[in-house]
C-alpha atoms as a PDB file:
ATOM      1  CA  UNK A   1       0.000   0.000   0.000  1.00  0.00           C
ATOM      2  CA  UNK A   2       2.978   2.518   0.926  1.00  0.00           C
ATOM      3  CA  UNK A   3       4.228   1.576  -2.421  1.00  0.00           C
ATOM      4  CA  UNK A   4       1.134   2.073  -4.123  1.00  0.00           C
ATOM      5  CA  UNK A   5       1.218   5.948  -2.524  1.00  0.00           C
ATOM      6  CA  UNK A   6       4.761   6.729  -3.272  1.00  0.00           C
ATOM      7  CA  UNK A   7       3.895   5.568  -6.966  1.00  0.00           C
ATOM      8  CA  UNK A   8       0.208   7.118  -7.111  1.00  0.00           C
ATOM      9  CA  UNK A   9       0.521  10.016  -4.960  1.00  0.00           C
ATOM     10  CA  UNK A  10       0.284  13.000  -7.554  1.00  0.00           C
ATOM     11  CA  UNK A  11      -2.711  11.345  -9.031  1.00  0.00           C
ATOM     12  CA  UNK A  12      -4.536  11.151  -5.924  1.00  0.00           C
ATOM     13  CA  UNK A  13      -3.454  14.943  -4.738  1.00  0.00           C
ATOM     14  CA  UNK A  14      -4.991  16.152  -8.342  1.00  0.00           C
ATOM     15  CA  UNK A  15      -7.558  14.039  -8.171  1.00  0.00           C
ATOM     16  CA  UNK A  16      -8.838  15.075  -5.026  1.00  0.00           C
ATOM     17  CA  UNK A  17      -7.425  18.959  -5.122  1.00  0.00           C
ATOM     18  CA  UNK A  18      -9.521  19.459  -8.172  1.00  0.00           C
ATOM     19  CA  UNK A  19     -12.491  19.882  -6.578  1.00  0.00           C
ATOM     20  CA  UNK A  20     -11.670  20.706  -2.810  1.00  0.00           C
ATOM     21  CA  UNK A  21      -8.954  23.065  -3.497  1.00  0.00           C
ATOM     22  CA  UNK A  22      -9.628  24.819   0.141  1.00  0.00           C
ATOM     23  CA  UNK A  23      -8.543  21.999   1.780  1.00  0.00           C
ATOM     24  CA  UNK A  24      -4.726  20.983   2.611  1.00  0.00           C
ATOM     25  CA  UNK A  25      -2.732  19.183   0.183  1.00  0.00           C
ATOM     26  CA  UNK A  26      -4.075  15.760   0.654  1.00  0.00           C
ATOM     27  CA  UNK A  27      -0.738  14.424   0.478  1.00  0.00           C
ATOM     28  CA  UNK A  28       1.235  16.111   3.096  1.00  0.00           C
ATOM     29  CA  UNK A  29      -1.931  15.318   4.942  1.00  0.00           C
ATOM     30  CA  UNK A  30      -0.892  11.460   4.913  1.00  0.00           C
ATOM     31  CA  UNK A  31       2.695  12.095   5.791  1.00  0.00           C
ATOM     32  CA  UNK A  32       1.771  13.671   8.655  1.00  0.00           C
ATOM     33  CA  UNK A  33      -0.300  11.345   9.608  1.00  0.00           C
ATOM     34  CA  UNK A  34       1.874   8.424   9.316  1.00  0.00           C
ATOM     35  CA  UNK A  35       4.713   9.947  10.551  1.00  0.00           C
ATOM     36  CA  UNK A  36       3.425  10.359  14.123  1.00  0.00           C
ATOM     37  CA  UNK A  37       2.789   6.807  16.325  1.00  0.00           C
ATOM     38  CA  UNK A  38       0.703   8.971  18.821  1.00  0.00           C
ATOM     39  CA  UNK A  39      -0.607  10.627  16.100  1.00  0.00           C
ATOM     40  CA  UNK A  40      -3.750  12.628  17.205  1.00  0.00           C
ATOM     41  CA  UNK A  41      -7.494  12.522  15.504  1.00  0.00           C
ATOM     42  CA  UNK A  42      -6.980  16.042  14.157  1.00  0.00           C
ATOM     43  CA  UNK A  43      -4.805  14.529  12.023  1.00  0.00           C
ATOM     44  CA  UNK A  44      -6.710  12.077  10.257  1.00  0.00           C
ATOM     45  CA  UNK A  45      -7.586  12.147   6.840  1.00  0.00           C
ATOM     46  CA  UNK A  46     -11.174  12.666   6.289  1.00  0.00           C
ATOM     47  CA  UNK A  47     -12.309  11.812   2.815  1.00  0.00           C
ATOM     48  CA  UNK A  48     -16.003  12.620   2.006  1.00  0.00           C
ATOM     49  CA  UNK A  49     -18.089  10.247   0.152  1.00  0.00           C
ATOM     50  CA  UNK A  50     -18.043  12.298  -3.204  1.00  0.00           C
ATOM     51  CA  UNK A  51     -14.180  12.375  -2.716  1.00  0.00           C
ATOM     52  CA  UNK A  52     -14.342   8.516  -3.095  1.00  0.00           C
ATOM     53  CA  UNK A  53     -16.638   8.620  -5.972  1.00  0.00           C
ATOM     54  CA  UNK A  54     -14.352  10.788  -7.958  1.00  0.00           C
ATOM     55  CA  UNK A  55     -10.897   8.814  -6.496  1.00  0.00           C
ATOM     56  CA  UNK A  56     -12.841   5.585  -7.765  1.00  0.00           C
ATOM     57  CA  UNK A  57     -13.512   7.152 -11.339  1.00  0.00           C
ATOM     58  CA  UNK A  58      -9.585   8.201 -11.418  1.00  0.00           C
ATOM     59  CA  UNK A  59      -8.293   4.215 -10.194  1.00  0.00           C
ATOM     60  CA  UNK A  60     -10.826   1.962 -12.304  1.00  0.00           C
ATOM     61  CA  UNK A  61      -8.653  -0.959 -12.038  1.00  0.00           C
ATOM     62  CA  UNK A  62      -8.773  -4.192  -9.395  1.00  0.00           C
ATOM     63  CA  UNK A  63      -5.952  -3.513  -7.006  1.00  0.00           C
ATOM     64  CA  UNK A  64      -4.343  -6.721  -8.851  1.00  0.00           C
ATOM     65  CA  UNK A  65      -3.890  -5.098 -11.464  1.00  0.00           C
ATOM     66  CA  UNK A  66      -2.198  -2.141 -10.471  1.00  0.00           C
ATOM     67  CA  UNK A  67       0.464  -4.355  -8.555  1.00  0.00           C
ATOM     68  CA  UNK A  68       1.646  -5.447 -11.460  1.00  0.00           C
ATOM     69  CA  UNK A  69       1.412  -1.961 -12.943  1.00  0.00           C
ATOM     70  CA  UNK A  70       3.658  -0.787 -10.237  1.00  0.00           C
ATOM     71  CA  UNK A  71       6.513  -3.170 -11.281  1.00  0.00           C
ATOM     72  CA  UNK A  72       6.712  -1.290 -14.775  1.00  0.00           C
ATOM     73  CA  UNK A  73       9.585   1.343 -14.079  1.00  0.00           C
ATOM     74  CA  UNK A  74       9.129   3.470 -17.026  1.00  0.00           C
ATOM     75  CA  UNK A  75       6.352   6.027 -15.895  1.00  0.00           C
ATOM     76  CA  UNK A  76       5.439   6.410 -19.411  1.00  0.00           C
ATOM     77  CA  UNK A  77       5.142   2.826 -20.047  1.00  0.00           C
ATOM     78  CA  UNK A  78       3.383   2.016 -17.012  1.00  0.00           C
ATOM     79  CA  UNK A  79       0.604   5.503 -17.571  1.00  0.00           C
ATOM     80  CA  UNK A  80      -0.148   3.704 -21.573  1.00  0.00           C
ATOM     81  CA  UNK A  81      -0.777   0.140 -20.087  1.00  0.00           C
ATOM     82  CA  UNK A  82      -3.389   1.836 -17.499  1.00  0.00           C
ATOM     83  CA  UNK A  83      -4.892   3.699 -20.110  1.00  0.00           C
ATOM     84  CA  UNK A  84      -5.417   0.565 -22.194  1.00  0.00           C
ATOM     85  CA  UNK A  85      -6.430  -1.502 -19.735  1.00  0.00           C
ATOM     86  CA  UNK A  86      -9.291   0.705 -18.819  1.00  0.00           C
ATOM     87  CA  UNK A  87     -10.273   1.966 -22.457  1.00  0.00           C
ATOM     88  CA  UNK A  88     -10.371  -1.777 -22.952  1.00  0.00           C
ATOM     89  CA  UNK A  89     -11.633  -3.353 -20.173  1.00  0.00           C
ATOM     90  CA  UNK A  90      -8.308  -5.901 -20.576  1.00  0.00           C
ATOM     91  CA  UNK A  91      -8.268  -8.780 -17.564  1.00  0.00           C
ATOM     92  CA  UNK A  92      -4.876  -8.837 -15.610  1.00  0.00           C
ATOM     93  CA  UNK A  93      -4.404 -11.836 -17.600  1.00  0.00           C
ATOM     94  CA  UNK A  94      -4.107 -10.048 -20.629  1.00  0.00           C
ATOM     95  CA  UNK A  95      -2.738  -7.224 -19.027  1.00  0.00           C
ATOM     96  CA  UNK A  96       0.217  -9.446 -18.763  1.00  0.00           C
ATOM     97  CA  UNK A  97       0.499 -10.425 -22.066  1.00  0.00           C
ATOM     98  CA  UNK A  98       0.390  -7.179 -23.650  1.00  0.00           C
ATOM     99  CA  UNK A  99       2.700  -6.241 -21.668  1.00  0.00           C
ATOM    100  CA  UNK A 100       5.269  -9.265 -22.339  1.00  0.00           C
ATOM    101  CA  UNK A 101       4.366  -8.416 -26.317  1.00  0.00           C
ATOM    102  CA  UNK A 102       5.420  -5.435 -25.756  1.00  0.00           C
ATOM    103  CA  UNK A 103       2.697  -3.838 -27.228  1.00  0.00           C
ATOM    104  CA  UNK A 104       3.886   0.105 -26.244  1.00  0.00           C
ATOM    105  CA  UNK A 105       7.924  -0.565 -27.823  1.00  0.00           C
ATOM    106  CA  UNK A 106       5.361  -2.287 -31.133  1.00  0.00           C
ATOM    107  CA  UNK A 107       3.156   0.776 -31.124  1.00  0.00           C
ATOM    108  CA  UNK A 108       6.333   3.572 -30.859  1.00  0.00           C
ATOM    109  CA  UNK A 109       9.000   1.906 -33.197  1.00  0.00           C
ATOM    110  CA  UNK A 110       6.850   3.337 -36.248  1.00  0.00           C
ATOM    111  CA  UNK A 111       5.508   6.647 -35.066  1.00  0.00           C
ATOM    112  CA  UNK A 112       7.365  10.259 -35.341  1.00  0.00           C
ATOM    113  CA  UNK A 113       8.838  11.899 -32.440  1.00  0.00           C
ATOM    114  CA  UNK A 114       5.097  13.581 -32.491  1.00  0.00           C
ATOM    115  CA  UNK A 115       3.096  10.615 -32.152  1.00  0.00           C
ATOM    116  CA  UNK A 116       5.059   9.282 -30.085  1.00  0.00           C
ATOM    117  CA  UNK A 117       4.118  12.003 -27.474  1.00  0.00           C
ATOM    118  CA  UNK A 118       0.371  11.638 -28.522  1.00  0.00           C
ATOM    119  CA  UNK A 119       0.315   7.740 -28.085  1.00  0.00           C
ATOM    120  CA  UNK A 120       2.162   8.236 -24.376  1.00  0.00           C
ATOM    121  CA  UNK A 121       0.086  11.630 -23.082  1.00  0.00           C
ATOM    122  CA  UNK A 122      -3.336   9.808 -24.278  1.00  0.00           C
ATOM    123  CA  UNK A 123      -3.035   6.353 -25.366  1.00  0.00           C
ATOM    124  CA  UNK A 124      -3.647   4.485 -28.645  1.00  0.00           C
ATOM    125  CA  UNK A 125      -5.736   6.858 -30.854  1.00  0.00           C
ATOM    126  CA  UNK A 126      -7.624   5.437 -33.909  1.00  0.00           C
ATOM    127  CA  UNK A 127      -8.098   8.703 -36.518  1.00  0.00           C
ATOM    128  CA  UNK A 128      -6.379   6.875 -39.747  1.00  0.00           C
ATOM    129  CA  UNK A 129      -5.811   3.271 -41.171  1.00  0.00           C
ATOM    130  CA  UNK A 130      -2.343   3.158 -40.208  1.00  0.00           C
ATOM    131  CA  UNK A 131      -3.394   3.357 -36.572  1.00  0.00           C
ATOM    132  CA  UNK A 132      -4.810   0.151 -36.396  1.00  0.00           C
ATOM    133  CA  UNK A 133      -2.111  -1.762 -37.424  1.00  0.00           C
ATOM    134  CA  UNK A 134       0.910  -3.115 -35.448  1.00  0.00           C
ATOM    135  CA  UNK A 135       4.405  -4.764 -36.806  1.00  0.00           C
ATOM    136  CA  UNK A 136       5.271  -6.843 -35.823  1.00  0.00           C
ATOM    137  CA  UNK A 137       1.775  -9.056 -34.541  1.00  0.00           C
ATOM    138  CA  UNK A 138       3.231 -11.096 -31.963  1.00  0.00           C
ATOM    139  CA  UNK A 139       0.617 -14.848 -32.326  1.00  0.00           C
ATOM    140  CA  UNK A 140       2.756 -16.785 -29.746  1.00  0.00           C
ATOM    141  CA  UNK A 141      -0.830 -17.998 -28.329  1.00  0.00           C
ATOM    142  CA  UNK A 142      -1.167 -20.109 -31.610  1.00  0.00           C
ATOM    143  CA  UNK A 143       1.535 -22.362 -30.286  1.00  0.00           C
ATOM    144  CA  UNK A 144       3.148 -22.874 -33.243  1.00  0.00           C
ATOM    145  CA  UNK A 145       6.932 -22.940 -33.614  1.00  0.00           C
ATOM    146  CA  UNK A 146       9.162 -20.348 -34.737  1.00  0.00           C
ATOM    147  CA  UNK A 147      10.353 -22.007 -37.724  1.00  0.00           C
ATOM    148  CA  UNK A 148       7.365 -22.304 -40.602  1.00  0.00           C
ATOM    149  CA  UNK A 149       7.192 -25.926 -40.473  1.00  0.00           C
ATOM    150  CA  UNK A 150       2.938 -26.090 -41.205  1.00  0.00           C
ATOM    151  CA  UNK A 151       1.016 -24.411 -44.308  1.00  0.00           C
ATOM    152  CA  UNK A 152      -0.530 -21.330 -44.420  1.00  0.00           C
ATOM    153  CA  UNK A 153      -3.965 -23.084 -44.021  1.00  0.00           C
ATOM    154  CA  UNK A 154      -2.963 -24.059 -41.044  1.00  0.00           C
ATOM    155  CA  UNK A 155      -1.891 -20.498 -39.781  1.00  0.00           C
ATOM    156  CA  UNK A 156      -5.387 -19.659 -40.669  1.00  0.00           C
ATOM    157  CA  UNK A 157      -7.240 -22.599 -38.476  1.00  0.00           C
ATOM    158  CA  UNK A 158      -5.027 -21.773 -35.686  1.00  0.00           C
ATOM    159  CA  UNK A 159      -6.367 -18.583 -36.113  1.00  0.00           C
ATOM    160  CA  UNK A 160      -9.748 -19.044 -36.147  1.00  0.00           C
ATOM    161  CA  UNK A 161      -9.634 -21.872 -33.031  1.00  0.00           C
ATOM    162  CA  UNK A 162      -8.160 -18.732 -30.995  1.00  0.00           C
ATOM    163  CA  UNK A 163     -10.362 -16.313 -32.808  1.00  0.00           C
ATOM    164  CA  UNK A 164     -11.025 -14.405 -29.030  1.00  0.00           C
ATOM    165  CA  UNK A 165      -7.465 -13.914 -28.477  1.00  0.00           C
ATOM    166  CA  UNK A 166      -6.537 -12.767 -32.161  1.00  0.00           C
ATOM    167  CA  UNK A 167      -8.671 -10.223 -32.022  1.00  0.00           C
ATOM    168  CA  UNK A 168      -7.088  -8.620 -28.621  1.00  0.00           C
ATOM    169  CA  UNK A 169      -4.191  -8.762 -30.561  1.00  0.00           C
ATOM    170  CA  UNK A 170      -5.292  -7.028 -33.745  1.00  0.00           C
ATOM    171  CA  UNK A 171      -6.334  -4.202 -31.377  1.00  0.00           C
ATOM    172  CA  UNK A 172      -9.765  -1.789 -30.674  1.00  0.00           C
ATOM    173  CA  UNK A 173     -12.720  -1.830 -32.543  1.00  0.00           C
ATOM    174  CA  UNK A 174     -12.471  -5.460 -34.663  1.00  0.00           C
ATOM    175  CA  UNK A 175     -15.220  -7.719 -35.600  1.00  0.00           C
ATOM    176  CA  UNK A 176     -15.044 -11.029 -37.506  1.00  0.00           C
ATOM    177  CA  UNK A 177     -16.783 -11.327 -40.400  1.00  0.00           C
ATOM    178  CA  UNK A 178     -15.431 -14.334 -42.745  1.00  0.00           C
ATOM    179  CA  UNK A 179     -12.448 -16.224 -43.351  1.00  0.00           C
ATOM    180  CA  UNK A 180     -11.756 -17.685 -47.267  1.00  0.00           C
ATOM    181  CA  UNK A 181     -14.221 -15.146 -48.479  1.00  0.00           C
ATOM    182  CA  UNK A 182     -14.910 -16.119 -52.118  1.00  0.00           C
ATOM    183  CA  UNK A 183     -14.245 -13.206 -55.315  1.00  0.00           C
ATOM    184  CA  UNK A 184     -15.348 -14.178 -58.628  1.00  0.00           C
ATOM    185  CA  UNK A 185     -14.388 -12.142 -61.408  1.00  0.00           C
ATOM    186  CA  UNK A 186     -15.090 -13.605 -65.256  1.00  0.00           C
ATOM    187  CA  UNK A 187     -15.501 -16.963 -63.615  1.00  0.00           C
ATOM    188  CA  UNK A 188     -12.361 -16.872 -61.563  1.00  0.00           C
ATOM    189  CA  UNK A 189     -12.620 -17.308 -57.812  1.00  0.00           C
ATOM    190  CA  UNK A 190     -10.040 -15.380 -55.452  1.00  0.00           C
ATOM    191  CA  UNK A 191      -9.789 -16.460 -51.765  1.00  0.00           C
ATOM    192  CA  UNK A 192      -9.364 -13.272 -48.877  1.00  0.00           C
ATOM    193  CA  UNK A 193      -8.099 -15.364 -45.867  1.00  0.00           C
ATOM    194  CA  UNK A 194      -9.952 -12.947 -43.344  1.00  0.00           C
ATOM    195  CA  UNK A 195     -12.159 -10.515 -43.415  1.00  0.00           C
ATOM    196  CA  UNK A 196     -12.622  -8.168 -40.187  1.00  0.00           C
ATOM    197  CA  UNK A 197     -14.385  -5.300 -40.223  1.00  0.00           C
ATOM    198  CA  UNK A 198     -13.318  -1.900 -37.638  1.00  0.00           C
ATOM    199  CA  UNK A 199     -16.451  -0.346 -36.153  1.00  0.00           C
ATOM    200  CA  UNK A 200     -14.429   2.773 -35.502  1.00  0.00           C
ATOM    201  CA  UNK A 201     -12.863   3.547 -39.022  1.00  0.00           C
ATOM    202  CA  UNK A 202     -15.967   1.980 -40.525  1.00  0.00           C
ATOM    203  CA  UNK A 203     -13.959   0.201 -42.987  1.00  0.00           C
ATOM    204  CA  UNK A 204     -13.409  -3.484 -44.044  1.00  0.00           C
ATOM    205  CA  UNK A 205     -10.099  -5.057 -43.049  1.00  0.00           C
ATOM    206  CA  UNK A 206      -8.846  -7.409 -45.132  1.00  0.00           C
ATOM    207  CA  UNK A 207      -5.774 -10.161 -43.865  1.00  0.00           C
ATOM    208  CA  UNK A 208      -3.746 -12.323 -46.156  1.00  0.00           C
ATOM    209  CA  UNK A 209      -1.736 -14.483 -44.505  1.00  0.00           C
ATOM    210  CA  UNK A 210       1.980 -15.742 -45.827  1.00  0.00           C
ATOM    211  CA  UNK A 211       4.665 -18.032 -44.550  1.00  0.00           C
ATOM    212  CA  UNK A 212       7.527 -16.852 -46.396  1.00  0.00           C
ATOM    213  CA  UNK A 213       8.346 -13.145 -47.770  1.00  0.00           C
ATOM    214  CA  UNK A 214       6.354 -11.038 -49.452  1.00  0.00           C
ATOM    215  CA  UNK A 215       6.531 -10.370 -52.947  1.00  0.00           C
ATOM    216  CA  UNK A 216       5.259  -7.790 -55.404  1.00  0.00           C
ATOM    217  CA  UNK A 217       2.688 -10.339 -56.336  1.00  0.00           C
ATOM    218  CA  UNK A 218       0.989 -10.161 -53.227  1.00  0.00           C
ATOM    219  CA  UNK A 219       1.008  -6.408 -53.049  1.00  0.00           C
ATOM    220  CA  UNK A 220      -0.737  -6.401 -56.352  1.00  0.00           C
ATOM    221  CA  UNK A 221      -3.134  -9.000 -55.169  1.00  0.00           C
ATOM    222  CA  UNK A 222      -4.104  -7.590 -52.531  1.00  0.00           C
ATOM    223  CA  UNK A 223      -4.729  -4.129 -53.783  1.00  0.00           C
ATOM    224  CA  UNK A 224      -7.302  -5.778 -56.352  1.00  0.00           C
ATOM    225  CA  UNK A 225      -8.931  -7.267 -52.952  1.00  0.00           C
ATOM    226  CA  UNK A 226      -9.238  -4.128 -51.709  1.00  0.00           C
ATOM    227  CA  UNK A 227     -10.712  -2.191 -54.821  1.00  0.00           C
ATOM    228  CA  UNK A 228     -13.199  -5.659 -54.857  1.00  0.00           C
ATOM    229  CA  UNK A 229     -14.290  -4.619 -51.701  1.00  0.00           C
ATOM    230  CA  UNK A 230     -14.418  -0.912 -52.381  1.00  0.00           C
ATOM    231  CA  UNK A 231     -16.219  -1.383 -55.513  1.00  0.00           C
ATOM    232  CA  UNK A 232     -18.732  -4.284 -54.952  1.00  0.00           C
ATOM    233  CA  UNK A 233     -19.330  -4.672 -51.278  1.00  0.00           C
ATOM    234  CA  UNK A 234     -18.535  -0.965 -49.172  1.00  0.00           C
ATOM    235  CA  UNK A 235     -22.104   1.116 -48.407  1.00  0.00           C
ATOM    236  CA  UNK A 236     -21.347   4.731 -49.196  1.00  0.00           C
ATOM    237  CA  UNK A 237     -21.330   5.441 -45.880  1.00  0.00           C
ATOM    238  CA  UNK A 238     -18.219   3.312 -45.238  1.00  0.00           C
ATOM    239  CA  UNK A 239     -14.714   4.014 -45.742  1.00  0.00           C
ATOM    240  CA  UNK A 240     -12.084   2.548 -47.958  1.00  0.00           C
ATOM    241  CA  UNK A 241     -11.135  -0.986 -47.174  1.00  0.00           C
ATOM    242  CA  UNK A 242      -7.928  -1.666 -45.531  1.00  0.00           C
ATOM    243  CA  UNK A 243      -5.868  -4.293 -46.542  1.00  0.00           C
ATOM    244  CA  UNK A 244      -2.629  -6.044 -44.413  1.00  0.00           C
ATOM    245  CA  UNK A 245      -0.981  -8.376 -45.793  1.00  0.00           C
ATOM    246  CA  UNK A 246       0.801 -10.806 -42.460  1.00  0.00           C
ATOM    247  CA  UNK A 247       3.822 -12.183 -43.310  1.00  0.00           C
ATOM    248  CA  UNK A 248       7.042 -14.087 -41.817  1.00  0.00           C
ATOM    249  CA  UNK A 249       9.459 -11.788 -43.618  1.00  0.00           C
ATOM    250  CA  UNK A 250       9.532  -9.169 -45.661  1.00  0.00           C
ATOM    251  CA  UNK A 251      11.478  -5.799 -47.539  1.00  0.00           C
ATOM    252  CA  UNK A 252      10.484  -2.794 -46.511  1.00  0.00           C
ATOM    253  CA  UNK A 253      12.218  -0.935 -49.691  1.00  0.00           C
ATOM    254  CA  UNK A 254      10.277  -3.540 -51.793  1.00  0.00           C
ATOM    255  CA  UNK A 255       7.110  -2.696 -50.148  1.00  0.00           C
ATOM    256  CA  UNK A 256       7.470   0.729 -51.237  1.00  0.00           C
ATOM    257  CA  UNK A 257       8.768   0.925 -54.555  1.00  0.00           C
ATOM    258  CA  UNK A 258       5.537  -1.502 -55.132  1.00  0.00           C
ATOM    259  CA  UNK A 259       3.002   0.738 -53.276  1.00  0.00           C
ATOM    260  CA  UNK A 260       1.783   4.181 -54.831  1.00  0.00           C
ATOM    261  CA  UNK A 261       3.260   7.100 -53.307  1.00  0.00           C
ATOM    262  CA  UNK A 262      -0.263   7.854 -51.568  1.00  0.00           C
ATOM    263  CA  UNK A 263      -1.451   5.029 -50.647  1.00  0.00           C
ATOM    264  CA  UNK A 264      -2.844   4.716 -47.036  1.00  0.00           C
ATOM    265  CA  UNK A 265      -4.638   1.247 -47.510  1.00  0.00           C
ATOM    266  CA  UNK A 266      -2.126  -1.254 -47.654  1.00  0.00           C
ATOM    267  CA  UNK A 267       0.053  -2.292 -45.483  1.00  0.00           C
ATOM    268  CA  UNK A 268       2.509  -5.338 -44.822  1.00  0.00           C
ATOM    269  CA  UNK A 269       3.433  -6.620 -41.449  1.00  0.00           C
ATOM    270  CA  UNK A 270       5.475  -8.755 -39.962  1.00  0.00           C
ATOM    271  CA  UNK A 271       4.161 -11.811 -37.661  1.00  0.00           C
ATOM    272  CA  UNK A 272       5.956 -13.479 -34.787  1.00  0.00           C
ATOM    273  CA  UNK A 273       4.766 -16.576 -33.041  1.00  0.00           C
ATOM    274  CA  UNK A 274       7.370 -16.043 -30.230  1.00  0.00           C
ATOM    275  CA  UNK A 275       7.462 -12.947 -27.348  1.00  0.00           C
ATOM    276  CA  UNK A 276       9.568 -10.373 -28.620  1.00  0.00           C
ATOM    277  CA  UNK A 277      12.763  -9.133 -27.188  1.00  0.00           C
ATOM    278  CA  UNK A 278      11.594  -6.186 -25.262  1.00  0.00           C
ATOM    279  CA  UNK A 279      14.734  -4.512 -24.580  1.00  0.00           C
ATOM    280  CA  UNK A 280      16.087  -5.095 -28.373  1.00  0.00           C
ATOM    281  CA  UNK A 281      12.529  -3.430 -29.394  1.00  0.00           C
ATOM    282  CA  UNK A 282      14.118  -0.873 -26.589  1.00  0.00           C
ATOM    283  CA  UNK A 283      16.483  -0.237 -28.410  1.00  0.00           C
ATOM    284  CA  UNK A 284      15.364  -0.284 -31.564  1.00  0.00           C
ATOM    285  CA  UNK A 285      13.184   2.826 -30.564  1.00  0.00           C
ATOM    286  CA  UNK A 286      16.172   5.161 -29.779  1.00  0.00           C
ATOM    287  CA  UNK A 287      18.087   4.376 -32.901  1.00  0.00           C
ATOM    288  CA  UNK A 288      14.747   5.973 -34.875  1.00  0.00           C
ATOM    289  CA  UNK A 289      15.224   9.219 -31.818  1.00  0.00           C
END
């Protein structure tokens, strides 16, 4: 608990200060109080019922999880995972395992300086298609190995068994709509592995899922996915589809000499079915500084 204090104690002086700014500083209140033995009763704190309604709208989270919050030395680290974990209502359990995915170091390594600040000072914002996707994905709860020894249609059914805990991974806002959604064009069928959809962009997200690295190929197919989807199955209401394209491997210079210039739609990522090195990741993000 005195741990909890030392780590929590500016949020609970603003918290309460904020709306009983007549009173003492409510932390200088508690040091006084426990630094006495024979301390008296006109020293004890005395917190009103609306000052634990609004202390209980500031700490949302079971006291379990913000032990584990507490163990997170980097203040900025440890303010995004409280954030999230309230925005998204995650369990400690996955709480846990966002954290050992490093899911902050996966979110900074491909922002600006700019967002960077943004993503720390107020959490994971969703305003374009490039904030909903991550690279790498980390799918270590498929339990496959890190070598590709199985297909890619067995990527996919691994997928689909832990459908729950795919979509925690792919982030806010996902719903599952199909997997091997069938195209047909002049009598030729094409295959989109998955098809999500993001209530919050309003868009269709399309996944195609590769073993090995990508190639110019797939770029190209899966920009005709997405002008499918654009084309034939988007209301006008709706936004452009997004298309990612999850691979094992892949060149980044490739990726963009492929790509228009403007294009915001597509995007290739990297997947992982191991826990990343976090401090690699670490440093990683300073080399881009």
């Amino acid at each position: 608990m005195r741990y909890f204090y030392l780590t929590y104690s500016p949020s609970i002086s603003q918290t309460l200060s904020a709306q009983f700014t007549q009173e003492q500083n409510i932390q200088d209140q508690i040091s006084t109080t426990a630094s006495s033995k024979s301390a008296s009763a006109k020293h004890t704190v005395q917190i009103s019922p609306s000052q634990k309604e609004d202390l209980s709208t500031r700490f949302r989270l079971s006291y379990s999880h913000y032990l584990f919050l507490m163990r997170i030395d980097n203040p900025d680290e440890r303010t995004f995972y409280e954030k999230e974990a309230v925005a998204e209502n995650w369990s400690l359990r996955e709480l846990r395992r966002q954290f050992d995915t490093a899911l902050f170091e996966r979110l900074l390594i491909n922002k600006s300086p700019a967002e960077r600040k943004t993503l720390i000072r107020q959490g994971k914002t969703i305003e374009n298609p490039k904030d909903i996707v991550k690279d790498p994905y980390i799918l270590e709860f498929l339990g496959l190995p890190e070598q590709p020894a199985y297909s890619e249609t067995e990527l996919e059914q691994h997928i689909i068994s832990k459908l729950q805990t795919f979509l925690l991974e792919l982030g806010t806002g996902y719903t599952f709509v199909a997997r091997q959604m069938r195209l047909t064009l002049d009598e030729k069928h094409y295959f989109v592995d998955l098809v999500f959809y993001n209530r919050i962009l309003r868009c269709f997200v399309l996944i195609d899922l590769k073993l090995g690295e990508i190639t110019h190929q797939d770029i190209g197919q899966m920009q005709m996915y997405t002008h499918y989807f654009d084309r034939c199955k988007k209301l006008e209401t709706e936004n452009k589809t997004i298309g990612i394209i999850l691979c094992k491997k892949k060149d980044d210079t490739l990726v963009e000499l492929t790509l228009p210039e403007d294009e915001k739609q597509i995007f290739a990522s990297k997947y992982q079915t191991i826990l990343p090195d976090k401090k690699q990741l670490a440093r990683l993000i300073k080399e881009t500084e």
